[in-house]
Protein backbone atom coordinates (compact mmCIF):
# COMPACT_ATOMS: atom_id res chain seq x y z
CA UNK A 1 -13.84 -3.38 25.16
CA UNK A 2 -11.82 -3.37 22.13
CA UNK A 3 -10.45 0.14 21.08
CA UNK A 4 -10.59 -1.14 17.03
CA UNK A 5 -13.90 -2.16 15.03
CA UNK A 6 -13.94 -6.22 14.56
CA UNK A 7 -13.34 -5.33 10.66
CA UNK A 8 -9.59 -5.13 11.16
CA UNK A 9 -9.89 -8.57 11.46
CA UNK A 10 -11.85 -8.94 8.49
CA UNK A 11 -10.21 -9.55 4.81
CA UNK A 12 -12.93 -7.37 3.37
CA UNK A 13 -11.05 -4.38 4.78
CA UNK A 14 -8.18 -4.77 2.79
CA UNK A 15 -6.56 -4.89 -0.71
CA UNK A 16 -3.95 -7.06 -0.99
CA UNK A 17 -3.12 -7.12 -4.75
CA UNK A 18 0.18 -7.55 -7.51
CA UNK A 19 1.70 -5.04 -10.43
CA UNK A 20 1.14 -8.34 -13.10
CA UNK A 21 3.71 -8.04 -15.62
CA UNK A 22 3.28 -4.97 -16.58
CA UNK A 23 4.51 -3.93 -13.30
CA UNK A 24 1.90 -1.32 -13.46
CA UNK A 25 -1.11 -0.60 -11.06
CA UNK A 26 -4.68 -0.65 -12.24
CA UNK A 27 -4.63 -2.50 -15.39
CA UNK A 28 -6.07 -5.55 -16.24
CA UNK A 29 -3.33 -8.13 -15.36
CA UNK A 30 -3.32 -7.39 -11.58
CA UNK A 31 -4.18 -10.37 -9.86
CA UNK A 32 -5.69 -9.85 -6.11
CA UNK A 33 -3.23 -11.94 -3.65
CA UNK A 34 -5.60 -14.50 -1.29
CA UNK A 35 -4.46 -13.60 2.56
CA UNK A 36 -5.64 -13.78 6.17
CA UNK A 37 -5.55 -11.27 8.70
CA UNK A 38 -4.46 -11.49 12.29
CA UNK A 39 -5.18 -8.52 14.49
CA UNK A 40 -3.41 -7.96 18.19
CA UNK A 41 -5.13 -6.24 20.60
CA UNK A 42 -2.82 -5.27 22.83
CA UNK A 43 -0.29 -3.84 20.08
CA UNK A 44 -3.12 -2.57 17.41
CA UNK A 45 -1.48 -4.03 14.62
CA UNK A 46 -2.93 -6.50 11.87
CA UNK A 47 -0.93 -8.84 10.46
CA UNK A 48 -1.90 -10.25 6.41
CA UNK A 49 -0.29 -13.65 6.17
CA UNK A 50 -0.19 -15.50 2.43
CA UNK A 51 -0.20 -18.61 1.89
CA UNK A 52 2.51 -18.90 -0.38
CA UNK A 53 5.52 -16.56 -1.05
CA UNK A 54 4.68 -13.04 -2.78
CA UNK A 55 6.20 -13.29 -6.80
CA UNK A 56 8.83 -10.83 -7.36
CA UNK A 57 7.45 -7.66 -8.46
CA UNK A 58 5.58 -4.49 -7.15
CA UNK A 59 3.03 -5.40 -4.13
CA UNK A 60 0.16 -2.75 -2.75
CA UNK A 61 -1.82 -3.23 0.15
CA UNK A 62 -4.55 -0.94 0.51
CA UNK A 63 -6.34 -0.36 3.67
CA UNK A 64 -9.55 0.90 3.19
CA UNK A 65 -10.93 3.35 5.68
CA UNK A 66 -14.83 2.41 5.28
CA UNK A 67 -14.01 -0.19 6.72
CA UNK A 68 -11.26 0.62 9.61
CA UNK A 69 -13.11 2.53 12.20
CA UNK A 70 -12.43 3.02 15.89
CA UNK A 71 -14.64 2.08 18.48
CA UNK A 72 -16.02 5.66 18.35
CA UNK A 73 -16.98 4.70 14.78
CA UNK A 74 -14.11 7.44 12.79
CA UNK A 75 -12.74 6.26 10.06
CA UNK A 76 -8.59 5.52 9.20
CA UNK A 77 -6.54 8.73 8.74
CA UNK A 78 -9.94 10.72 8.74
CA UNK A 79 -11.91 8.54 5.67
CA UNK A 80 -8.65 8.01 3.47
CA UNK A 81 -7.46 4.65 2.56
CA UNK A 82 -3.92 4.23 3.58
CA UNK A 83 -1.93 3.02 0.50
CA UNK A 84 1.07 1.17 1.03
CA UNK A 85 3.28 -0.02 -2.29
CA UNK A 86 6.41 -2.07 -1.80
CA UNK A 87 8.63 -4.37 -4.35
CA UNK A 88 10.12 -8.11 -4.21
């Protein structure tokens, strides 16, 4: 039995998305980033592979907990997306 829901394997649970040249969040010039998603079982972790290189710039992956559940059906850090923001 798997101890995740089968949407961690799913791209629909995540936003994968870049600043745009305004290096700012949430403004018109942010361009989604296409990825896939690998999930382990045994180590619970999800890995978001891209095709190509990231650009240089600020990077956020969102994680969206409507859509991360365990198998008892509760949702990622208790119904908040996890929001992570890095740079390149």
């Amino acid at each position: 039995m798997r101890a995740y829901a089968p949407a961690a394997e799913t791209p629909g649970s995540y936003v994968f998305e870049h600043s745009g040249p305004d290096r700012l969040f949430n403004t018109a010039d942010d361009p989604a980033i296409a990825f896939t998603v690998a999930f382990d079982q045994a180590t619970n972790v999800a890995t978001l592979t891209t095709a190509s290189p990231l650009a240089q710039g600020d990077v956020r992956v969102t994680m969206l907990a409507s859509a991360l559940v365990d198998r008892a059906g509760r949702q990622l850090i208790g119904g908040l997306n996890d929001v992570r923001t890095f740079s390149m």
